[in-house]
Protein backbone atom coordinates (compact mmCIF):
# COMPACT_ATOMS: atom_id res chain seq x y z
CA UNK A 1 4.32 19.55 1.49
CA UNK A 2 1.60 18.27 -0.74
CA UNK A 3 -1.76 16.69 0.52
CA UNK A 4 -3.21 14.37 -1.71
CA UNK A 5 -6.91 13.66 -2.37
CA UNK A 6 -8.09 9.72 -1.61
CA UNK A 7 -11.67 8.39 -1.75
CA UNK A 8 -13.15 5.56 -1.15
CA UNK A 9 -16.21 4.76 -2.10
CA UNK A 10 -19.10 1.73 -1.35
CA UNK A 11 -21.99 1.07 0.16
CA UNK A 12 -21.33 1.60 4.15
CA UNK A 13 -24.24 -0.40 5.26
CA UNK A 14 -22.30 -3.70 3.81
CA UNK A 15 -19.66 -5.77 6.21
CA UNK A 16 -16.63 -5.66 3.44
CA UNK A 17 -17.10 -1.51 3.10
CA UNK A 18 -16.48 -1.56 6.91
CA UNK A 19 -13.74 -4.20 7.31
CA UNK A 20 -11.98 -2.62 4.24
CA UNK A 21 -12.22 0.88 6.45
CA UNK A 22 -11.24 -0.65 9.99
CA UNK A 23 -8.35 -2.27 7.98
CA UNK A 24 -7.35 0.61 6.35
CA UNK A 25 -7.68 3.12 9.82
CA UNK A 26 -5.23 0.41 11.84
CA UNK A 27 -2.86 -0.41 8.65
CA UNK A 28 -2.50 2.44 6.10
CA UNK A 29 -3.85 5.67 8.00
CA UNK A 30 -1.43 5.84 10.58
CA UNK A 31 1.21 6.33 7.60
CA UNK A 32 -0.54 8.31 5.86
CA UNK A 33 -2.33 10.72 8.30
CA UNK A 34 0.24 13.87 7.66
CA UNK A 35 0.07 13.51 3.32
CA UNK A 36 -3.73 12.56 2.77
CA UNK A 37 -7.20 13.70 3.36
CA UNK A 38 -9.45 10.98 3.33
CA UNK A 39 -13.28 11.45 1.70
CA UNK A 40 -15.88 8.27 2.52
CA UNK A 41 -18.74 8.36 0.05
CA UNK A 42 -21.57 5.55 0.05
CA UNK A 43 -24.82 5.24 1.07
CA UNK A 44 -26.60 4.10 4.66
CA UNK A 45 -23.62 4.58 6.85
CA UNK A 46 -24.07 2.83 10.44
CA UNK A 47 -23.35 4.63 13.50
CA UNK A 48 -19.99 2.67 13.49
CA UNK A 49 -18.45 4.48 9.85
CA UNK A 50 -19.44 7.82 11.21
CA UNK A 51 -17.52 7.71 14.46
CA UNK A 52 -14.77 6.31 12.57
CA UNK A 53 -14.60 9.11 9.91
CA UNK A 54 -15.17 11.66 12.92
CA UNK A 55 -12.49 10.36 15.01
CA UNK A 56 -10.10 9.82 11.82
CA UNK A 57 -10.92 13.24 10.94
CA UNK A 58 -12.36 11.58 7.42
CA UNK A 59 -15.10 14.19 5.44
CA UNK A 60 -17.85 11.59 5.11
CA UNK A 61 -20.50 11.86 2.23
CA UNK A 62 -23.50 9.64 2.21
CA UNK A 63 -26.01 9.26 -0.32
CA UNK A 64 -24.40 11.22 -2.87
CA UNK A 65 -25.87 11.93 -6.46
CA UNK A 66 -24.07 10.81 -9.35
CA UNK A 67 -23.13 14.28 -10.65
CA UNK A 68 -21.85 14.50 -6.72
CA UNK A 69 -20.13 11.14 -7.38
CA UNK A 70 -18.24 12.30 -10.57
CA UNK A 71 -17.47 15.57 -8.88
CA UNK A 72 -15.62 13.94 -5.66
CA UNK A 73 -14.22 11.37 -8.13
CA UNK A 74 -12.05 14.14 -10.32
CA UNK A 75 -11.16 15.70 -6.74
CA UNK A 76 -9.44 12.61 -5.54
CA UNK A 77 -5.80 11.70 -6.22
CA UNK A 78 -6.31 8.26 -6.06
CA UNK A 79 -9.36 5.67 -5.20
CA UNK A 80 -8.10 3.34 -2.16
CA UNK A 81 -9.07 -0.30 -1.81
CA UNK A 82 -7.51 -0.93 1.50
CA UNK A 83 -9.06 -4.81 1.17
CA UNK A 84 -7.97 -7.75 3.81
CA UNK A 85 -9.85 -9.73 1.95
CA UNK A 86 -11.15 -9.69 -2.07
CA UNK A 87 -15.07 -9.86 -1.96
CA UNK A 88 -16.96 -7.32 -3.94
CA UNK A 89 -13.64 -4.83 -4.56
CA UNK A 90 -13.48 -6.23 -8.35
CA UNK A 91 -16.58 -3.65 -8.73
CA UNK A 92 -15.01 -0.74 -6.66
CA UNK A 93 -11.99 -1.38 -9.24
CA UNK A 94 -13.81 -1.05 -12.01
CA UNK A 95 -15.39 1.87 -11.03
CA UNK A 96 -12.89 3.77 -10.05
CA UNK A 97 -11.16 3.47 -13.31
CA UNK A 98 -13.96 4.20 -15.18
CA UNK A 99 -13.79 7.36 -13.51
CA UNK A 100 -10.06 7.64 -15.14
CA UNK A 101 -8.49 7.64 -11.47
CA UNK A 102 -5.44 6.43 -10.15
CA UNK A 103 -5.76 3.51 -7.93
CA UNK A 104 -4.04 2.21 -4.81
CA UNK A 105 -5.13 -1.08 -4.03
CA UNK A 106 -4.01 -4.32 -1.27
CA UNK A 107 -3.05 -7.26 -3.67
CA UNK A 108 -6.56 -8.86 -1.67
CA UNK A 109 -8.38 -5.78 -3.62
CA UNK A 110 -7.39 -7.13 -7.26
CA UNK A 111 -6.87 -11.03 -7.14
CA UNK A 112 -7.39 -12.69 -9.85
CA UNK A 113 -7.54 -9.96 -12.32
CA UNK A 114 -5.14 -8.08 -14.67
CA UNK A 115 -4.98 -4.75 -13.77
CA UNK A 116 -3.82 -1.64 -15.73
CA UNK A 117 -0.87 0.57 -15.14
CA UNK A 118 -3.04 3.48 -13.47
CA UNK A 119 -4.07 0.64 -10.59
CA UNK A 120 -0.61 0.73 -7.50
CA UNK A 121 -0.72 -2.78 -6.03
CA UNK A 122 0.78 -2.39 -2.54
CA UNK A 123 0.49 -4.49 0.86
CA UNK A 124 2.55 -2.46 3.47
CA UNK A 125 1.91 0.79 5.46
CA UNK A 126 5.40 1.96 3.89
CA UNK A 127 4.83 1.15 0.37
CA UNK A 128 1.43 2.97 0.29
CA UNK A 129 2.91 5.88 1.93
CA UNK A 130 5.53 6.13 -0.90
CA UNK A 131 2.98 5.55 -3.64
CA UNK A 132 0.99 8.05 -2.58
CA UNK A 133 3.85 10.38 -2.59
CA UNK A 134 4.91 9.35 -5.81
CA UNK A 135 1.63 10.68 -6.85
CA UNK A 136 -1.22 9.58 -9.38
CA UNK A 137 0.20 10.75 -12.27
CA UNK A 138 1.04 10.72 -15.70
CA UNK A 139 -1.10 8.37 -16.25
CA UNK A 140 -3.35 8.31 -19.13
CA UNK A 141 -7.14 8.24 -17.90
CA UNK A 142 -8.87 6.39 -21.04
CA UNK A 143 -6.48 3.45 -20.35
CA UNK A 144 -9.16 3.15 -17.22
CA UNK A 145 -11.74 4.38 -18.79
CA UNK A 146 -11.76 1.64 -21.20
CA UNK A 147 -10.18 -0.83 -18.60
CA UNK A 148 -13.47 -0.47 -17.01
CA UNK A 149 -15.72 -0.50 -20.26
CA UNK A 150 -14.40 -3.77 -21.29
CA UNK A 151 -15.04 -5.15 -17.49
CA UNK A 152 -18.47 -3.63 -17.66
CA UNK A 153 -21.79 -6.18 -17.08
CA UNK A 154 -22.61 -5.30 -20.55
CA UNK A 155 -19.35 -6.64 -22.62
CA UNK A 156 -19.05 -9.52 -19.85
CA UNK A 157 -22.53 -10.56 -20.36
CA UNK A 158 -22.07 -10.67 -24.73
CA UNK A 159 -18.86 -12.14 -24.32
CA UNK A 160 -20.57 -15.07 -22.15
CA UNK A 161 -23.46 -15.38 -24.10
CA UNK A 162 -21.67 -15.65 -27.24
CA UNK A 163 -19.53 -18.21 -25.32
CA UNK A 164 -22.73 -20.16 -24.52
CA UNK A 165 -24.35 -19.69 -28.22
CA UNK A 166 -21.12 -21.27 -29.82
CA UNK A 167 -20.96 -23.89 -27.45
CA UNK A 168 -22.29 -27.61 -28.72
CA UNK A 169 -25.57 -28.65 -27.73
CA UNK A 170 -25.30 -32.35 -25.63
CA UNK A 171 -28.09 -34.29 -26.07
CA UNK A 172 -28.88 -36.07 -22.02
């Protein structure tokens, strides 16, 4: 039997990295245990996300470079974004598909935004299990790629301003 490749990346130092990880150790883990090995990357881990990756038996990678980043990124089968709750996984969304991998994602993870076909939207143990299995592909990469360029602070902040520019003055 296969064993697939997930990562998850953020910083470890913030609350929502380390709910998101406690979350995903009680809910997804146990079903996933005997088809997945598990990489944490992100910076400042607390003594908490270390004895969780040891006693998960998760490789753990802090402070990585971004040439590290892009290496563990086209290792991994699919970026997780085991999320009880939405704040701050929009950006772990878009960067994972701007690194043209297939995501697996709670429907907490991606409220409120359209997502493309490489992103699996699942809320139970079982259905992540079979995803996974399913496996990441074919899936064409630059669909995220460009997913994530057109999400990117760059194109947001034109289309806003542009938004703003166009917009009639009000005299008060």
């Amino acid at each position: 039997q296969r064993t697939y490749n997930l990562i998850f990346v953020g910083s470890l130092s913030a609350k929502m990295n380390q709910d998101a990880l406690k979350f995903f150790s009680t809910e997804y883990w146990p079903a996933l245990r005997s088809i997945a090995n598990v990489t944490i990357v992100g910076s400042l881990p607390p003594r908490g996300v270390v004895r969780l990756c040891k006693r998960e038996g998760w490789m753990l990678r802090s402070n990585v470079s971004d040439s590290d980043l892009d290496e563990l990124y086209s290792n991994a089968d699919f970026a997780i974004l085991p999320f009880a709750y939405g704040a701050g996984s929009k950006l772990k969304l878009f960067e994972a598909c701007s690194h043209g991998v297939t995501v697996l994602a709670t429907r907490a993870a991606v409220a409120g935004v359209d997502v493309p076909e490489s992103v699996r939207v699942a809320d139970s143990p079982d259905q992540w299990r079979e995803a996974v299995l399913a496996g990441p592909g074919p899936l064409d990469p630059e669909i995220s790629i460009e997913y994530a360029r057109q999400n990117s602070w760059p194109v947001l902040a034109d289309k806003y301003l542009s938004i703003i520019a166009e917009a009639p003055l009000v005299e008060i």
